[in-house]
Protein backbone atom coordinates (compact mmCIF):
# COMPACT_ATOMS: atom_id res chain seq x y z
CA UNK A 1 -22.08 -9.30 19.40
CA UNK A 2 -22.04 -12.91 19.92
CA UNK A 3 -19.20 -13.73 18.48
CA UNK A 4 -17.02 -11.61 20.64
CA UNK A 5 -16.69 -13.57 23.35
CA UNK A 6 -13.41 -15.09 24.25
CA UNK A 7 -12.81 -19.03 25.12
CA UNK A 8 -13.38 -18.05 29.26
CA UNK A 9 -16.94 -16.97 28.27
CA UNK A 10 -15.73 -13.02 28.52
CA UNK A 11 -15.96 -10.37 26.21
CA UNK A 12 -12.83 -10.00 24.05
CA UNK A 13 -12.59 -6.35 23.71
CA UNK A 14 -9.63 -7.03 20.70
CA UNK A 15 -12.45 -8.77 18.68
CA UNK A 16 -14.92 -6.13 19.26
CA UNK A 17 -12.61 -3.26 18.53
CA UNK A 18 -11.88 -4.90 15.40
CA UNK A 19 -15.56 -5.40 14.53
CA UNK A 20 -15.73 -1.76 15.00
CA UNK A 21 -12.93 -0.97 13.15
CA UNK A 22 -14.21 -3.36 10.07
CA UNK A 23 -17.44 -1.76 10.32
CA UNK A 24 -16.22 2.02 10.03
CA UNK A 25 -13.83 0.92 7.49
CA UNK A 26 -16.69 -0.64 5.47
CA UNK A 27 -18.56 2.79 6.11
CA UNK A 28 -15.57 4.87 5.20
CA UNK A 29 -15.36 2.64 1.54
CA UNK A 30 -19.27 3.23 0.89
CA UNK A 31 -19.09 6.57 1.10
CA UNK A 32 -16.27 6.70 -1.28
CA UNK A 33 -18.39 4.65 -4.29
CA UNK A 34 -17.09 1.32 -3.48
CA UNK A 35 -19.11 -1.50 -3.14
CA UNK A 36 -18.81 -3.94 -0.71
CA UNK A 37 -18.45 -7.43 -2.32
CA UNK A 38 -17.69 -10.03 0.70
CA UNK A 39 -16.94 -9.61 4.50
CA UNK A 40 -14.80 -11.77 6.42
CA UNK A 41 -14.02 -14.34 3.88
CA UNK A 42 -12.06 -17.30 4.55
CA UNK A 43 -11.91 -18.50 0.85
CA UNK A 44 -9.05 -21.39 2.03
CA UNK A 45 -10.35 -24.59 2.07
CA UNK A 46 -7.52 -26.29 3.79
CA UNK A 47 -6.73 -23.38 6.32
CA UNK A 48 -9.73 -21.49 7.82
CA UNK A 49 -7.61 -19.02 9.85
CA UNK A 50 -7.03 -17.26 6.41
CA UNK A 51 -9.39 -14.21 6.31
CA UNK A 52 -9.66 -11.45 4.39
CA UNK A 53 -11.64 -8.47 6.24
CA UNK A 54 -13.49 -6.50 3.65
CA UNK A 55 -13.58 -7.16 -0.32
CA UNK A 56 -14.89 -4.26 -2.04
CA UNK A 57 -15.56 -3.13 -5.83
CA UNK A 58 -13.90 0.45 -7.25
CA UNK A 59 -16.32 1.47 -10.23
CA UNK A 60 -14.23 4.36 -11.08
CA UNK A 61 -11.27 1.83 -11.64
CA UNK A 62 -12.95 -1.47 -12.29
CA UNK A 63 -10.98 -2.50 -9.68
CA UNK A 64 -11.72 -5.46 -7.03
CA UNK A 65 -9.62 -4.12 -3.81
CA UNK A 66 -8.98 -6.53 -1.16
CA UNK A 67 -8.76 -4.74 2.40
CA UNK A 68 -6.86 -5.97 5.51
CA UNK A 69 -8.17 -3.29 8.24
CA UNK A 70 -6.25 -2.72 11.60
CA UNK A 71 -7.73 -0.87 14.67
CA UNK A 72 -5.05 0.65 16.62
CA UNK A 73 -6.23 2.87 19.98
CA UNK A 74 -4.17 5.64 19.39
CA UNK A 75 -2.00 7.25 16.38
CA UNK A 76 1.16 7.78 17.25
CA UNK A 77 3.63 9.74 14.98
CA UNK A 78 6.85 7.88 16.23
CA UNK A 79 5.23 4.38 15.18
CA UNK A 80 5.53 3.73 11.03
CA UNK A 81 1.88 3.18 8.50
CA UNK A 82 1.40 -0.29 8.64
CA UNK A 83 3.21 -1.46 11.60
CA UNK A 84 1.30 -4.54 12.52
CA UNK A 85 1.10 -6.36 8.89
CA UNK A 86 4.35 -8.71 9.02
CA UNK A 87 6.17 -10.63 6.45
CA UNK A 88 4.26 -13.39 7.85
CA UNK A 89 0.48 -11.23 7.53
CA UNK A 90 0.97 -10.24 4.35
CA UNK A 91 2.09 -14.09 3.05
CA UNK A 92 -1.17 -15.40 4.40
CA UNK A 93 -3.01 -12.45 2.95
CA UNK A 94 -1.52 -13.08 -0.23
CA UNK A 95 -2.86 -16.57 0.00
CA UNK A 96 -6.39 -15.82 0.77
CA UNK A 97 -6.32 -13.41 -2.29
CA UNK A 98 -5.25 -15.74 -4.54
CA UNK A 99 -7.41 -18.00 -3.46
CA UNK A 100 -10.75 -15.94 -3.50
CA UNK A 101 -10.24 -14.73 -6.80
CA UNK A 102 -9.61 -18.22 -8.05
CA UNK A 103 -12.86 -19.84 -6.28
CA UNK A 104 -15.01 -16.77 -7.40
CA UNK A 105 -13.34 -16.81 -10.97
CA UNK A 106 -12.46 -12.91 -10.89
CA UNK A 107 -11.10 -12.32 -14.09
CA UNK A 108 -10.71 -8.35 -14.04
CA UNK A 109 -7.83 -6.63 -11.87
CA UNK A 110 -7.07 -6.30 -8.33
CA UNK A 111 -4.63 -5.05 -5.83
CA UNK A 112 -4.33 -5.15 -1.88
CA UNK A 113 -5.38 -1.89 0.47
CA UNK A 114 -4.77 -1.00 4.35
CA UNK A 115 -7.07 0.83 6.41
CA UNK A 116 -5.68 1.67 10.17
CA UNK A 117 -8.57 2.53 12.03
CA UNK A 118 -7.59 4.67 15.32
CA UNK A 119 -9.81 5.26 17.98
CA UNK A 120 -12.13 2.79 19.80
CA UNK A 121 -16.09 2.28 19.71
CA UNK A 122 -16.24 5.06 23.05
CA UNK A 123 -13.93 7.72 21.42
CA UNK A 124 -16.12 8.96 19.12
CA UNK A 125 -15.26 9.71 15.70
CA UNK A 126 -12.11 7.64 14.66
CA UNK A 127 -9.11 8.97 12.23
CA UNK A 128 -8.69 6.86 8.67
CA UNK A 129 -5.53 5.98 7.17
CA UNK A 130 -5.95 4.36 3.63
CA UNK A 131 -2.91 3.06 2.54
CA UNK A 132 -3.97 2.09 -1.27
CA UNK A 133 -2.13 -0.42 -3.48
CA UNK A 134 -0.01 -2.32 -0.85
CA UNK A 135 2.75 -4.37 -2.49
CA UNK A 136 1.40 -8.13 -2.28
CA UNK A 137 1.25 -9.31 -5.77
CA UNK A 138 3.27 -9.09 -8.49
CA UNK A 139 2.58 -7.58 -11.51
CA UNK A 140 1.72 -10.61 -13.25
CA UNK A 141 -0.16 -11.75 -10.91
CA UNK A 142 -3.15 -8.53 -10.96
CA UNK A 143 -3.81 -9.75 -14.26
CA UNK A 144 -4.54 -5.66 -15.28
CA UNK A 145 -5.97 -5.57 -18.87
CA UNK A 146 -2.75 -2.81 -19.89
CA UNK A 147 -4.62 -0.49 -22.67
């Protein structure tokens, strides 16, 4: 991958991993009907570091589902589900959601999902943790059509 490479001119393992990890979690959504709408999208004009990983479509639900994913080496049952998305993570997430949906004029419902990817690219096949319906936007703010 060319993009993996880190400021020195070496490979940056982290950003590789977490290629990896984006790509299995893209794999893991596909197989479970969703479609994948965007990849990497930095839909913040005034701040580019704003990215969302993976934005994906759920037919069953009508649902667009915005995906942070995390690649950790190893799980751990002493260390808590979403241990590396901060107060200060989810803010910015929260941003670039907002922000997508208001550039691509999404009109229909949405909410925010984890995936924790553990394992690396030589461990063979990883474990999947999909944490659905995160708390990052209010109520109001999904814009769900209640029937």
């Amino acid at each position: 991958m060319e993009n993996c490479m880190s400021r020195a001119g070496f490979p940056n393992i982290g950003v590789r991993h977490g290629a990896w990890g984006e790509n299995v979690a893209s794999s893991y959504l596909r197989k479970r009907g969703f479609i994948i709408v965007d990849r990497n999208s930095r839909p913040c004009r005034r701040n580019r570091t704003l990215e969302i990983d993976i934005v994906a479509y759920e037919q069953k639900s009508d649902t667009l589902v915005f995906v942070e994913v995390k690649q950790h080496k190893s799980f751990s049952q002493y260390q808590s589900r979403l241990r590396s998305v901060d107060k200060q993570k989810l803010s910015n997430l929260r941003r670039a959601c907002v922000n997508w949906v208001k550039t691509k004029d999404w009109d229909g419902g949405y909410r925010f999902d984890v995936i924790e990817i553990y394992g690396a690219p030589e461990s063979g096949s990883p474990e999947i943790d999909h944490i659905e319906n995160v708390q990052l936007f209010t109520s109001k703010e999904r814009r769900v059509a209640w029937k």
